[in-house]
Protein backbone atom coordinates (compact mmCIF):
# COMPACT_ATOMS: atom_id res chain seq x y z
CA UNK A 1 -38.97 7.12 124.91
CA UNK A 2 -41.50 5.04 126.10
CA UNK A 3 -45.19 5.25 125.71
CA UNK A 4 -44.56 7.34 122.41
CA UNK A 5 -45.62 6.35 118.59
CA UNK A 6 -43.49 6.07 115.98
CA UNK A 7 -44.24 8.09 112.98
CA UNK A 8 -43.18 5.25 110.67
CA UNK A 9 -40.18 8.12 109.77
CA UNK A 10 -37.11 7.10 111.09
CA UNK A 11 -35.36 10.56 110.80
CA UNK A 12 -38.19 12.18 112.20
CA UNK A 13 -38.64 9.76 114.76
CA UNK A 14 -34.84 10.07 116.07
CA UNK A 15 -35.79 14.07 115.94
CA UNK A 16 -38.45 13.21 118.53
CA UNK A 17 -36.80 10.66 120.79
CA UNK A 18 -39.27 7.77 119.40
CA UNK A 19 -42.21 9.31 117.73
CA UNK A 20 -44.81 11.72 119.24
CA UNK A 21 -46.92 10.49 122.55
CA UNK A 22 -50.06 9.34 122.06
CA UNK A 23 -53.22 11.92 121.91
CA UNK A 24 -50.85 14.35 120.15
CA UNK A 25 -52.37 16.58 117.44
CA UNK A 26 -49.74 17.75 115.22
CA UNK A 27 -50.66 21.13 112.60
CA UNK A 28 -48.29 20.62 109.59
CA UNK A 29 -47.64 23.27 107.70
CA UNK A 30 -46.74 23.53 103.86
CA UNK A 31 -46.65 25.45 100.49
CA UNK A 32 -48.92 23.75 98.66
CA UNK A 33 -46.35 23.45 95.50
CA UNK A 34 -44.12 21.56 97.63
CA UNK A 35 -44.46 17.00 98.23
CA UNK A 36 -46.18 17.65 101.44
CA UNK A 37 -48.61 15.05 101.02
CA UNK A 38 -45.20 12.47 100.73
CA UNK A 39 -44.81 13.12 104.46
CA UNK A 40 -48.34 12.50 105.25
CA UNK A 41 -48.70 9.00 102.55
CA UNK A 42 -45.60 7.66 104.70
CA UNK A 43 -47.59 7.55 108.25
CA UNK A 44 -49.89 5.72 107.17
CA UNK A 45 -47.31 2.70 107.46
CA UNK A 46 -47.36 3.30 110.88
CA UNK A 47 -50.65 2.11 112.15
CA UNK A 48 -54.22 1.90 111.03
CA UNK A 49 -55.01 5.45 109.58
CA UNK A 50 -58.07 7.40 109.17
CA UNK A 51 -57.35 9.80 106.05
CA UNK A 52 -59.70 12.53 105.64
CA UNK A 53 -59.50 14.17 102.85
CA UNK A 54 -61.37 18.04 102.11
CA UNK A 55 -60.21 19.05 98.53
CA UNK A 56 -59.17 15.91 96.47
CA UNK A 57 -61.19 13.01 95.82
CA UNK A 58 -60.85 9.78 97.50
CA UNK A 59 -60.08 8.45 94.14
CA UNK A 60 -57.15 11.19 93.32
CA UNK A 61 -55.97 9.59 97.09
CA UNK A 62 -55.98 6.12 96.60
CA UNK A 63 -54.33 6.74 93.19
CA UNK A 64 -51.39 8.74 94.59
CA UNK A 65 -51.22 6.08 98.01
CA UNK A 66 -50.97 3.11 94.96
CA UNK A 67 -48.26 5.07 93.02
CA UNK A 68 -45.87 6.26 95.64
CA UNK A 69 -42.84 5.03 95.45
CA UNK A 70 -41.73 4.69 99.52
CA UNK A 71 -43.47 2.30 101.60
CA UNK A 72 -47.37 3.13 103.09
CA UNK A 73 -50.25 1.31 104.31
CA UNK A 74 -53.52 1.01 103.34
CA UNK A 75 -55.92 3.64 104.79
CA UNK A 76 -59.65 4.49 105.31
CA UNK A 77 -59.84 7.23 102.71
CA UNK A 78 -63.44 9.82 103.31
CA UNK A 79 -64.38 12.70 101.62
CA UNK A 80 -65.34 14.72 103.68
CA UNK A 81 -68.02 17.33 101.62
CA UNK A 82 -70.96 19.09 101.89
CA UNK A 83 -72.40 22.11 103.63
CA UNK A 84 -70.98 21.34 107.13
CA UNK A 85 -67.41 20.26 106.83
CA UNK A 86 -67.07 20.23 111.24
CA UNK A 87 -69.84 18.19 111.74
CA UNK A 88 -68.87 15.37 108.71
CA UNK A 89 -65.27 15.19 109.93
CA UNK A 90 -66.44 15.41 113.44
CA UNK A 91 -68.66 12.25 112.77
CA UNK A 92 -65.51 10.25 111.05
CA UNK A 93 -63.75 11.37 114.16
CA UNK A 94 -65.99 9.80 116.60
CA UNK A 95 -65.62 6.29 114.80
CA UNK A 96 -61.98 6.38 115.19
CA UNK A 97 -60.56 2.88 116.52
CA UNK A 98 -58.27 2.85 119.46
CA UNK A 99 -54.22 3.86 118.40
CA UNK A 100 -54.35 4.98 114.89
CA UNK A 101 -53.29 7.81 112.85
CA UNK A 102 -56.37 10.54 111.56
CA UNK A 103 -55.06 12.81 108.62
CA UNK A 104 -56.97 15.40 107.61
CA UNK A 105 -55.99 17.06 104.31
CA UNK A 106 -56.27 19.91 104.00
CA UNK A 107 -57.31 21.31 107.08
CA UNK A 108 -58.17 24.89 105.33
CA UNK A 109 -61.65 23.98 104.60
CA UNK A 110 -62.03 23.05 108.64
CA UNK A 111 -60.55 26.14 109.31
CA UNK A 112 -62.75 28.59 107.46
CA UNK A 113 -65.65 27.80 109.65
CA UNK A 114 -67.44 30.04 112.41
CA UNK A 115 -64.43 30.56 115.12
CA UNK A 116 -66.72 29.65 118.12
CA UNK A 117 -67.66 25.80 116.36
CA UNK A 118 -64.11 25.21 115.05
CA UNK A 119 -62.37 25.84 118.44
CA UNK A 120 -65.38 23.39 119.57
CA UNK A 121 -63.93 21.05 117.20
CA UNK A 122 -60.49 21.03 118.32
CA UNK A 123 -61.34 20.42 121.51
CA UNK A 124 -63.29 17.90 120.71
CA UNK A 125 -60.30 16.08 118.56
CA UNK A 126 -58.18 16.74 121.20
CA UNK A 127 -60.62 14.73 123.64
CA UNK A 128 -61.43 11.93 121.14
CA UNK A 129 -57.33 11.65 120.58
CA UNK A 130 -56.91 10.97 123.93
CA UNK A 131 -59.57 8.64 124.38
CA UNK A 132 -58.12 6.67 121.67
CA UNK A 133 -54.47 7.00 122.23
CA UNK A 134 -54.54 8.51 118.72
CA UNK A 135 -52.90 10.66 116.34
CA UNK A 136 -53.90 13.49 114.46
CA UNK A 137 -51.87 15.48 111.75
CA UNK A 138 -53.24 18.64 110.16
CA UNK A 139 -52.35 19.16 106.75
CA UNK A 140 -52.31 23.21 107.02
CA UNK A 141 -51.04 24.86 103.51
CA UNK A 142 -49.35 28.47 103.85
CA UNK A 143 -50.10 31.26 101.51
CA UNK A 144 -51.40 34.81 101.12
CA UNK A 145 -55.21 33.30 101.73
CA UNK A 146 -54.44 31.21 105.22
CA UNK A 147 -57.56 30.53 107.13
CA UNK A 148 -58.49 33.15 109.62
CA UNK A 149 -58.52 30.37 112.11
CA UNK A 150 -55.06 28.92 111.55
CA UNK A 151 -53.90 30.77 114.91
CA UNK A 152 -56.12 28.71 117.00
CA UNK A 153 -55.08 25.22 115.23
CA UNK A 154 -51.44 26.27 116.05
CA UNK A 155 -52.64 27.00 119.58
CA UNK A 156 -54.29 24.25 119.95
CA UNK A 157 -51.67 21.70 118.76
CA UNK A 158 -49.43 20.17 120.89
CA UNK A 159 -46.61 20.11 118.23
CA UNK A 160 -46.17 21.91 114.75
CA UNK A 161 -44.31 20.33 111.74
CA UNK A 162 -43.36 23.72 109.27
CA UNK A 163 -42.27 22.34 105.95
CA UNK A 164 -40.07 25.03 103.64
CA UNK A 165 -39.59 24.54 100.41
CA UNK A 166 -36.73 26.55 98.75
CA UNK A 167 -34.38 26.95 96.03
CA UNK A 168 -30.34 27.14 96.77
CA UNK A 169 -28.53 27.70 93.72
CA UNK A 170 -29.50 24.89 91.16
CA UNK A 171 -31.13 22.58 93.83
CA UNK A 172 -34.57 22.23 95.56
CA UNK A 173 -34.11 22.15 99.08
CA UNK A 174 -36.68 21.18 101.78
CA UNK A 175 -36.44 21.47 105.87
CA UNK A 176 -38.54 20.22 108.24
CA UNK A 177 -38.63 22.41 111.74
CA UNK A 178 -40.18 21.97 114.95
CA UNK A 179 -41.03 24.94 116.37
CA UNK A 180 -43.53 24.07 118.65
CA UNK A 181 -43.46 20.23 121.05
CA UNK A 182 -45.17 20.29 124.27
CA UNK A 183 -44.27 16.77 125.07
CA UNK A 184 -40.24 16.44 125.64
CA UNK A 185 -37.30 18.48 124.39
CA UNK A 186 -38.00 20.05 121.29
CA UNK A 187 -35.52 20.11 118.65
CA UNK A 188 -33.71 22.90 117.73
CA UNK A 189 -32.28 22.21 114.48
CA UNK A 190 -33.99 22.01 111.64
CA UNK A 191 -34.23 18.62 109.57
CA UNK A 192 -33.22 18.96 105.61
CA UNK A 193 -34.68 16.17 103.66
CA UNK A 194 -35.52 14.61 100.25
CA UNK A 195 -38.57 14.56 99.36
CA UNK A 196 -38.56 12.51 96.41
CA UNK A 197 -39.20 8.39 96.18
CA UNK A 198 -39.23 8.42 100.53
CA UNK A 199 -38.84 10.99 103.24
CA UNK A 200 -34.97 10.96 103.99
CA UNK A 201 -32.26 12.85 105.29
CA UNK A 202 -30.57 14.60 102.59
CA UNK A 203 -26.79 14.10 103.03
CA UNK A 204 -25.56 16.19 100.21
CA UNK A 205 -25.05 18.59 102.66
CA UNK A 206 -24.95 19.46 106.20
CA UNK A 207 -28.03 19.78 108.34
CA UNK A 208 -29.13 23.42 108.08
């Protein structure tokens, strides 16, 4: 479709018609025990990328960008630290160049802030995303602990990648579903992949 940005992921971007439209923000959920982060190291081939990262250092980052096996690109990587989490990412956010990708992993530690300035900062990503003609993924991780404010990122994304990770018989399996796309006809199957050396279909069976 025109006008929209490829991920950089051709199976997802087939899923999608092209890639997501610009000024998306995309929440993406995961167990944290699963290869996530592959996902998010592959869209930074796409375009220039912003990676913000709240947990790991920028050095585990760059370490795990220089030893992945599939094909990236090379990324601003930030910590972002401190006291006030919103306003540091908020200030990387305002410095974003014109159609690139912003990661932010995780986005756990954005989300445990006062409910009143976090929705402020979504709405401000949103705006700053459209200025731009952006992208921004948000690395959410699922658990017993989620973030009291991971109902308003879901709200307030205009798509939402959910990542399971589980085990059929003697083999991992992972599927990627879409169950929210505000822009275009959302899929309605979900996507099974290998996560292992690159994000692929996995063809050892059918798409479940």
């Amino acid at each position: 479709m025109v006008g929209r940005l490829k991920t950089g992921i051709s199976v997802l971007d087939r899923k999608l018609d092209g890639g997501v439209p610009p000024g998306c923000i995309v929440a993406y959920t995961a167990d944290p025990a699963s290869q996530s982060e592959l996902l998010l190291y592959e869209l930074t081939a796409a375009r220039g990328t912003l990676y913000l990262t709240t947990e790991r250092s920028t050095e585990a980052i760059r370490h795990a960008l220089e030893h992945t096996p599939s094909a990236v690109g090379s990324p601003t990587v930030r910590q972002v630290t401190g006291e006030t989490p919103l306003q540091e990412a908020a200030r990387f956010v305002g410095a974003l160049p014109d159609g690139a990708n912003l990661i932010v992993d995780t986005a756990d530690v954005l989300e445990r802030a006062d409910t009143d300035e976090y929705v402020s900062f979504l709405n401000d990503l949103k705006t700053r995303m459209l200025e731009t003609d952006s992208i921004a993924v948000l690395h959410c991780l699922k658990g017993a602990n989620e973030p009291a404010n991971r109902t308003r990122t879901h709200h307030a994304a205009d798509a939402v990648f959910d990542l399971r990770t589980e085990i059929a018989g003697s083999e991992l399996e992972n599927h990627l579903s879409i169950p929210k796309f505000r822009s275009g006809s959302q899929p309605t199957e979900a996507i099974k992949l290998e996560l292992t050396e690159e994000v692929a279909i996995d063809t050892s069976r059918d798409i479940a």
